[in-house]
ModelCIF file with pLDDT and N, C-alpha, C, O atoms, coordinates in Angstrom:
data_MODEL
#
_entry.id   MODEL 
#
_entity.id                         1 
_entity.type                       polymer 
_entity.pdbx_number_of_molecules   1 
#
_entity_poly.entity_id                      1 
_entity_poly.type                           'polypeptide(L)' 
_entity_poly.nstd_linkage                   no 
_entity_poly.nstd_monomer                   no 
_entity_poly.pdbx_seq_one_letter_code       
;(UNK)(UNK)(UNK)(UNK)(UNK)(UNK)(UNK)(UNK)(UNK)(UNK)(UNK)(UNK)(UNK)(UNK)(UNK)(UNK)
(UNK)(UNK)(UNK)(UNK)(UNK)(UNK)(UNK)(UNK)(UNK)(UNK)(UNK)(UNK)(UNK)(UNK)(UNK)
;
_entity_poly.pdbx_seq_one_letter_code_can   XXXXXXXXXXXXXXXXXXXXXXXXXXXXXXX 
_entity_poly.pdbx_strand_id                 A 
#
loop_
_entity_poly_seq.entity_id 
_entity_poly_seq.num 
_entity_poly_seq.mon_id 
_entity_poly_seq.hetero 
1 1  UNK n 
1 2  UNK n 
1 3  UNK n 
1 4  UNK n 
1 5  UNK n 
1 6  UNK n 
1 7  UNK n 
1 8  UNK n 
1 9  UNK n 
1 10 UNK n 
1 11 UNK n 
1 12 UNK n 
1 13 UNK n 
1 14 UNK n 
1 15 UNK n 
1 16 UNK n 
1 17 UNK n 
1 18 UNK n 
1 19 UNK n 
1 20 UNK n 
1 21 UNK n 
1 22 UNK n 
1 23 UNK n 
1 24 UNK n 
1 25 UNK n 
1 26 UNK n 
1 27 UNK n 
1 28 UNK n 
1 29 UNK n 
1 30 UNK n 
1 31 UNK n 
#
_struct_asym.id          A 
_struct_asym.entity_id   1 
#
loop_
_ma_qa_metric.id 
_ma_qa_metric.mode 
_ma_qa_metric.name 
_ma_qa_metric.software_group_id 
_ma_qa_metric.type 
1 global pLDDT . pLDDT 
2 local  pLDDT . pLDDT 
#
_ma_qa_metric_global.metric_id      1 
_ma_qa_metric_global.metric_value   97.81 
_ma_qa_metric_global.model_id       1 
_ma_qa_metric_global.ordinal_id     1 
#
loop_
_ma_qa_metric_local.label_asym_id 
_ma_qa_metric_local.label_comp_id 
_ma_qa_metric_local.label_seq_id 
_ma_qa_metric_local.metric_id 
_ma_qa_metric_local.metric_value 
_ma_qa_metric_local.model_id 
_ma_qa_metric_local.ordinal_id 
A UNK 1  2 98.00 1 1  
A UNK 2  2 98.00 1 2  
A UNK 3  2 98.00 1 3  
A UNK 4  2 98.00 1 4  
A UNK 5  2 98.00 1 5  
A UNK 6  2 98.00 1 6  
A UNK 7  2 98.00 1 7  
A UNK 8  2 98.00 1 8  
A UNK 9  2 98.00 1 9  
A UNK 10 2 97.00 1 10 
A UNK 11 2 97.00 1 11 
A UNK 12 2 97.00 1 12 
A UNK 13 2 96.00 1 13 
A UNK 14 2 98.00 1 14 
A UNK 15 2 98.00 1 15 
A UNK 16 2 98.00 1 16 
A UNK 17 2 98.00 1 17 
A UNK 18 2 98.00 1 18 
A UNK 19 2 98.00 1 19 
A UNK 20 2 98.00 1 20 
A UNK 21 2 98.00 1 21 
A UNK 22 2 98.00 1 22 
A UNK 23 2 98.00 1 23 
A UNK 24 2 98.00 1 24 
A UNK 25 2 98.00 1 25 
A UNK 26 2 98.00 1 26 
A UNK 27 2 97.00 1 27 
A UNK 28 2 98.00 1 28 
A UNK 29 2 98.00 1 29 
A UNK 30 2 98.00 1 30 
A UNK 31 2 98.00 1 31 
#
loop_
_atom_site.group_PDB 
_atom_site.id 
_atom_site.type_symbol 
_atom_site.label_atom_id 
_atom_site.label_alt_id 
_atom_site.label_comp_id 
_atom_site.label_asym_id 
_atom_site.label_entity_id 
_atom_site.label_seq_id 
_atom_site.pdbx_PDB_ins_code 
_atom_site.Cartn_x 
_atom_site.Cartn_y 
_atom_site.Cartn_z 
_atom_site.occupancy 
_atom_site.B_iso_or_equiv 
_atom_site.pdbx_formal_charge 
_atom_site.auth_seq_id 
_atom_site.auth_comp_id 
_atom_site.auth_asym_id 
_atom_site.auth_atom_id 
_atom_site.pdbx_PDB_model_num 
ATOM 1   N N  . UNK A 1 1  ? 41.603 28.271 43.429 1.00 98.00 ? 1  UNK A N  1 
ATOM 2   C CA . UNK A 1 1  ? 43.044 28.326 43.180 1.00 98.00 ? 1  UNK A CA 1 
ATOM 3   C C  . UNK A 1 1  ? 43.455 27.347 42.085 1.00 98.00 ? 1  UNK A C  1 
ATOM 4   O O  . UNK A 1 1  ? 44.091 27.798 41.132 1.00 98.00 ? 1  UNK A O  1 
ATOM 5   N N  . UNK A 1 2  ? 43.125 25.927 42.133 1.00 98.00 ? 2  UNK A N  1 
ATOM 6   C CA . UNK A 1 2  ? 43.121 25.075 40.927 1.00 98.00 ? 2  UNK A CA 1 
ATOM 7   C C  . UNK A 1 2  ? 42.577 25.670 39.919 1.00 98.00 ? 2  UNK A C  1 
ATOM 8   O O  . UNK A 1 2  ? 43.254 25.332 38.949 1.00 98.00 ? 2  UNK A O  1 
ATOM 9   N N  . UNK A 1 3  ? 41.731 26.375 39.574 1.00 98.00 ? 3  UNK A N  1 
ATOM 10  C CA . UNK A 1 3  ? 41.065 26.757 38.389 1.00 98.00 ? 3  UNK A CA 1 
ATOM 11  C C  . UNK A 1 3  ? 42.030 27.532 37.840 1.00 98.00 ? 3  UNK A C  1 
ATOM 12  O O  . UNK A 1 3  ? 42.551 27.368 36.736 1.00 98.00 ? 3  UNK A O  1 
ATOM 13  N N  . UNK A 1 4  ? 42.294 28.516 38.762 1.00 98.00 ? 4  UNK A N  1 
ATOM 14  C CA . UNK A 1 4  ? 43.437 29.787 38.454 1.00 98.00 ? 4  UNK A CA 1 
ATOM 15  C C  . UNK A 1 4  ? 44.463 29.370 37.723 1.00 98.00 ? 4  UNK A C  1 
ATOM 16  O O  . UNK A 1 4  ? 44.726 29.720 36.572 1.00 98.00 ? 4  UNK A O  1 
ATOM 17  N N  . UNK A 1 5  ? 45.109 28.531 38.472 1.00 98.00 ? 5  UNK A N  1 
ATOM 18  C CA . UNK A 1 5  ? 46.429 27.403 37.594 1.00 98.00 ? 5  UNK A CA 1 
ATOM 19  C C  . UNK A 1 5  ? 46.135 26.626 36.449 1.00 98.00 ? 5  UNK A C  1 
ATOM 20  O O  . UNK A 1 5  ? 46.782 26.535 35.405 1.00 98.00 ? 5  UNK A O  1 
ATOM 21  N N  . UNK A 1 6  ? 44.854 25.960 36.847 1.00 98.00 ? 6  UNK A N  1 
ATOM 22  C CA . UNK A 1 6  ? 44.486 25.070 35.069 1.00 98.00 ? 6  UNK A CA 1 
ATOM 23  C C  . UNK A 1 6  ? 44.108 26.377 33.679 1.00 98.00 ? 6  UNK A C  1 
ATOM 24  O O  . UNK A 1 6  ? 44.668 26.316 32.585 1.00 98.00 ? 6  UNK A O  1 
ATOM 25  N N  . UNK A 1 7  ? 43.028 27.523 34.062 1.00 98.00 ? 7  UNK A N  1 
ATOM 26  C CA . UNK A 1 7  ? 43.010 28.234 32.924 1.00 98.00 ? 7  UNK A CA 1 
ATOM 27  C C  . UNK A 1 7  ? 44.735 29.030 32.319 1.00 98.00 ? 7  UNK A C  1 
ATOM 28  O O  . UNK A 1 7  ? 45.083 29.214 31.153 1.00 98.00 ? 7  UNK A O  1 
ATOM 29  N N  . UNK A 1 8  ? 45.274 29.254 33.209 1.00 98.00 ? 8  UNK A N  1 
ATOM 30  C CA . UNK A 1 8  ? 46.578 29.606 32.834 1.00 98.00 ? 8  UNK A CA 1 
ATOM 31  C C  . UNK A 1 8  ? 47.655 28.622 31.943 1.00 98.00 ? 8  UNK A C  1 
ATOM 32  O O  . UNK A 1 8  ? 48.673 28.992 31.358 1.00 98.00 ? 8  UNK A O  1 
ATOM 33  N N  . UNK A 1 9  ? 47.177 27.461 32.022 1.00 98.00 ? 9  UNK A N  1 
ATOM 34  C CA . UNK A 1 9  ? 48.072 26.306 30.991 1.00 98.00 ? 9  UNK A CA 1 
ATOM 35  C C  . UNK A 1 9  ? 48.296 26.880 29.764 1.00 98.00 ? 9  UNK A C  1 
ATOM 36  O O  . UNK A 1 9  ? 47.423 27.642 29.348 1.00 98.00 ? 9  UNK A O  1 
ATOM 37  N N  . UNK A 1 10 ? 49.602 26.620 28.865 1.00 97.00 ? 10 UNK A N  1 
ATOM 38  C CA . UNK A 1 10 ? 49.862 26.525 27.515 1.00 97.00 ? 10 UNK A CA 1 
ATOM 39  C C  . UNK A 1 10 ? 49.036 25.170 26.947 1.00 97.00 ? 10 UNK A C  1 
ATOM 40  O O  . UNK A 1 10 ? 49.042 24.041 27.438 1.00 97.00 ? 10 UNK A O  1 
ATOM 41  N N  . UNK A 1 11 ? 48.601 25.464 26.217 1.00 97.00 ? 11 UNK A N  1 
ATOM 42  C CA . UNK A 1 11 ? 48.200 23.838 25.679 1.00 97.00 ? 11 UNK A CA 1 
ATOM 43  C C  . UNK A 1 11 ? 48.284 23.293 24.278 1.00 97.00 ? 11 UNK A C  1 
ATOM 44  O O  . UNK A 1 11 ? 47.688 22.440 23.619 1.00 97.00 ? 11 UNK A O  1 
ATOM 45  N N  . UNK A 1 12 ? 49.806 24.604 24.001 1.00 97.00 ? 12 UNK A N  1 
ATOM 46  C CA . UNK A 1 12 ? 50.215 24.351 22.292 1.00 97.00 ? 12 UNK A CA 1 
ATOM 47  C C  . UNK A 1 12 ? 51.286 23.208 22.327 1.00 97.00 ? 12 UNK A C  1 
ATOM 48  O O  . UNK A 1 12 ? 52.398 23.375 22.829 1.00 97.00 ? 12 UNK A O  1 
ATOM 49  N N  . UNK A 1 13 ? 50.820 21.892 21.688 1.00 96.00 ? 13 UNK A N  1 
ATOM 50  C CA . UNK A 1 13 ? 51.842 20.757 21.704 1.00 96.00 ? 13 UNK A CA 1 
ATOM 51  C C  . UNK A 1 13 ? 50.808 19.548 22.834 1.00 96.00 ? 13 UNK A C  1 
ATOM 52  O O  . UNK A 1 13 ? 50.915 18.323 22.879 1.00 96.00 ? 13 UNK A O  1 
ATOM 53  N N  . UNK A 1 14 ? 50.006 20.306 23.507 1.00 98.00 ? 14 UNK A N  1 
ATOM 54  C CA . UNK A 1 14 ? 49.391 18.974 24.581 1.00 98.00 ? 14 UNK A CA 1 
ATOM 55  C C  . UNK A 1 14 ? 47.785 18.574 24.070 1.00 98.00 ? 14 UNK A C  1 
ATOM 56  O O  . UNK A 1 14 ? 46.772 19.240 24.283 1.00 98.00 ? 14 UNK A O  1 
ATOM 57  N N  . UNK A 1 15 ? 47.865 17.612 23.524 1.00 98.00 ? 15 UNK A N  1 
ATOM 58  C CA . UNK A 1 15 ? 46.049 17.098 22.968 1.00 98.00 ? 15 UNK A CA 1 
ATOM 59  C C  . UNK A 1 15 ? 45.302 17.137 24.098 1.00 98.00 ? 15 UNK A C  1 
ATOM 60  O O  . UNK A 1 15 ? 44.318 17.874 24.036 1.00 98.00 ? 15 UNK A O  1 
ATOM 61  N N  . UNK A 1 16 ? 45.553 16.343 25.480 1.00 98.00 ? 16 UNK A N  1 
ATOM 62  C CA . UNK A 1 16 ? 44.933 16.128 25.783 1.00 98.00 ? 16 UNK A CA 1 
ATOM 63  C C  . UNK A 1 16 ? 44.452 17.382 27.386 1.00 98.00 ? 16 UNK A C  1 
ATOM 64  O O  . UNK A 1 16 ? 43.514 17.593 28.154 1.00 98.00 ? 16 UNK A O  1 
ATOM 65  N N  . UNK A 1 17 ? 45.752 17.842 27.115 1.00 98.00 ? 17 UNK A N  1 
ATOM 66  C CA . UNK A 1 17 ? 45.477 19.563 27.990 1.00 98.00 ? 17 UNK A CA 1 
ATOM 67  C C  . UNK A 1 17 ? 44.382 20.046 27.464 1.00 98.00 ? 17 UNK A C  1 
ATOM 68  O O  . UNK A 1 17 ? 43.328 20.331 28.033 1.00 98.00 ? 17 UNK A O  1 
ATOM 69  N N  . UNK A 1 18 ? 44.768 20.161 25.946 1.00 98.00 ? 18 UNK A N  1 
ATOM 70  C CA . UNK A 1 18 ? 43.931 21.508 25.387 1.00 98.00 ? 18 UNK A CA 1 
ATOM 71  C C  . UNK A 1 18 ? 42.662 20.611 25.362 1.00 98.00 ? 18 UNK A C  1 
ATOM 72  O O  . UNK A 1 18 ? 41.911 21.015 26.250 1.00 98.00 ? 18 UNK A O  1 
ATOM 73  N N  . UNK A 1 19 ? 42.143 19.598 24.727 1.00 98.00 ? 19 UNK A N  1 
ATOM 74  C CA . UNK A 1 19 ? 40.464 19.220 24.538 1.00 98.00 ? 19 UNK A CA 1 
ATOM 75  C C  . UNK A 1 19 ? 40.328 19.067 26.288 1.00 98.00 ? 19 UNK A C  1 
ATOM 76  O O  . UNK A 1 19 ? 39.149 19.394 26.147 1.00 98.00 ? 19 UNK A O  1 
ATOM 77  N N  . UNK A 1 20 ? 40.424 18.923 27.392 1.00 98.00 ? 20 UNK A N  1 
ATOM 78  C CA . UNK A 1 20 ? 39.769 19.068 28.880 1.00 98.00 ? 20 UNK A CA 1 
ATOM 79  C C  . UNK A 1 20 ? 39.838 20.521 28.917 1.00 98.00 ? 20 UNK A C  1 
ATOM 80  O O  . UNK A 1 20 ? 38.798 20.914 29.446 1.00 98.00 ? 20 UNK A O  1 
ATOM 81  N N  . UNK A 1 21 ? 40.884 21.887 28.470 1.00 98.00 ? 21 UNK A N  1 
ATOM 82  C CA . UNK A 1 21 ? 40.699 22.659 28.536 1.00 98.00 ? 21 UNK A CA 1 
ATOM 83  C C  . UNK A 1 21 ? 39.838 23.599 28.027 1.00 98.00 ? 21 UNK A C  1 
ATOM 84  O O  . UNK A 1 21 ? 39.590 24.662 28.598 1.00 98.00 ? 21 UNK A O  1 
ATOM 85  N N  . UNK A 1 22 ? 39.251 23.161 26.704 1.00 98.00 ? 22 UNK A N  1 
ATOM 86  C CA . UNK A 1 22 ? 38.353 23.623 26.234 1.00 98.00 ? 22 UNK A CA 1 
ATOM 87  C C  . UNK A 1 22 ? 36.661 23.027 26.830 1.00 98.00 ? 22 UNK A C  1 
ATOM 88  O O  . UNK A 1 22 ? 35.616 23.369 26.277 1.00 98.00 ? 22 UNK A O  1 
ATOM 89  N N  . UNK A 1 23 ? 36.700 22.502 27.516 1.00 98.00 ? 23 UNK A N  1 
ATOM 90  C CA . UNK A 1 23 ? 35.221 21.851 28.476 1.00 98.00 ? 23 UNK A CA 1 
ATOM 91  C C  . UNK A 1 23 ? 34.602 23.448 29.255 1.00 98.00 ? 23 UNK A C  1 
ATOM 92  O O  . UNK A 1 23 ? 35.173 24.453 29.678 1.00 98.00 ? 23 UNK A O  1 
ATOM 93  N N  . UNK A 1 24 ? 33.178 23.017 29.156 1.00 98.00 ? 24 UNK A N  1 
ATOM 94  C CA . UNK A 1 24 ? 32.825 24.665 29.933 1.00 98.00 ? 24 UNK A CA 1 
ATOM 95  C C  . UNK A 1 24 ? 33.321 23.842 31.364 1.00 98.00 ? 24 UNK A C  1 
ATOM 96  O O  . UNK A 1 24 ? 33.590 22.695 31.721 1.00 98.00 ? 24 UNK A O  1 
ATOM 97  N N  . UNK A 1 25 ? 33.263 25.037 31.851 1.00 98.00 ? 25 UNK A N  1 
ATOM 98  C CA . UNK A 1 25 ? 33.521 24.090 33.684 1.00 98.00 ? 25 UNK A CA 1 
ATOM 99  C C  . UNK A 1 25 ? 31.997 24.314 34.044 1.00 98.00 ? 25 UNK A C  1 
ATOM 100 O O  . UNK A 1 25 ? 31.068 25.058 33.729 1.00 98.00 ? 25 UNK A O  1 
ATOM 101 N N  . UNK A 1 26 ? 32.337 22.984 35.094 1.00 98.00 ? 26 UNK A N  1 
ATOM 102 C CA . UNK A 1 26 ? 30.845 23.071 36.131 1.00 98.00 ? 26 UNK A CA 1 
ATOM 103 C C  . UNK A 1 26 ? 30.748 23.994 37.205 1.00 98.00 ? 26 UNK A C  1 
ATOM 104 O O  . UNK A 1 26 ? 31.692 24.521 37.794 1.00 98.00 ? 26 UNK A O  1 
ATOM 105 N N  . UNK A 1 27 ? 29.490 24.156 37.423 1.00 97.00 ? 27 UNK A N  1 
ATOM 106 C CA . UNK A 1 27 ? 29.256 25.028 38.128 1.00 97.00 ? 27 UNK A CA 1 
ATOM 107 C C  . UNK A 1 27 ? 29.364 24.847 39.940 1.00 97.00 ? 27 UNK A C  1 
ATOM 108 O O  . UNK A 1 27 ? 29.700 25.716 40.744 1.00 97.00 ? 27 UNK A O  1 
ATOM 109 N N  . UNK A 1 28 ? 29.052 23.753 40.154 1.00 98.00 ? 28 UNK A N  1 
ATOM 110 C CA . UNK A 1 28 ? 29.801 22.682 41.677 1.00 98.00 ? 28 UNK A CA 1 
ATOM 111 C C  . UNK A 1 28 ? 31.191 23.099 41.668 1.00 98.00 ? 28 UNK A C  1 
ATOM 112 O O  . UNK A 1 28 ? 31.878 22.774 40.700 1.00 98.00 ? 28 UNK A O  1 
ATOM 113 N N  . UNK A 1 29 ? 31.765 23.859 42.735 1.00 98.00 ? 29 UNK A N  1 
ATOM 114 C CA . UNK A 1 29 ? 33.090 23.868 43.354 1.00 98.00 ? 29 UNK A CA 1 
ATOM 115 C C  . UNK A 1 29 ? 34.126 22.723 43.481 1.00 98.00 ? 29 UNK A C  1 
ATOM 116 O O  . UNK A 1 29 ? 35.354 22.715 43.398 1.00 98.00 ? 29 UNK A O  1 
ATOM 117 N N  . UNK A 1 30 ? 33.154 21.707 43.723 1.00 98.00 ? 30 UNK A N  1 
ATOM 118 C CA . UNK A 1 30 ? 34.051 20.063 43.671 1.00 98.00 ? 30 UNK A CA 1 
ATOM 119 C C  . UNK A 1 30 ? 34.281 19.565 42.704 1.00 98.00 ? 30 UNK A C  1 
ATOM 120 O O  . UNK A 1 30 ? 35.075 18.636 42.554 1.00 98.00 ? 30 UNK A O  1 
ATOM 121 N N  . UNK A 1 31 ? 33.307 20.347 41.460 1.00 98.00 ? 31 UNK A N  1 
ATOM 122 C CA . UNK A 1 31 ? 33.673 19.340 40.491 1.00 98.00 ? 31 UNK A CA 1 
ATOM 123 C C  . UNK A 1 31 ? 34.549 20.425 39.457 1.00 98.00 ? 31 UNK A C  1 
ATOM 124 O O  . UNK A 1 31 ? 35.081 20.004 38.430 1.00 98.00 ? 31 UNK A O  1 
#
């Protein structure tokens, strides 16, 4: 459900949204 909500972000205007948003995600559920 967090994932769902973080890939959905705008991240035009936010530096530090968009470079964590562009990270591959891990493959661990916790992390």
């Amino acid at each position: 459900l967090a994932r769902r909500a973080a890939e959905s972000v705008d991240t035009a205007g936010r530096p530090l949204a968009a470079a964590n948003a562009e990270l591959e995600w891990p493959e661990s559920p916790h992390l």
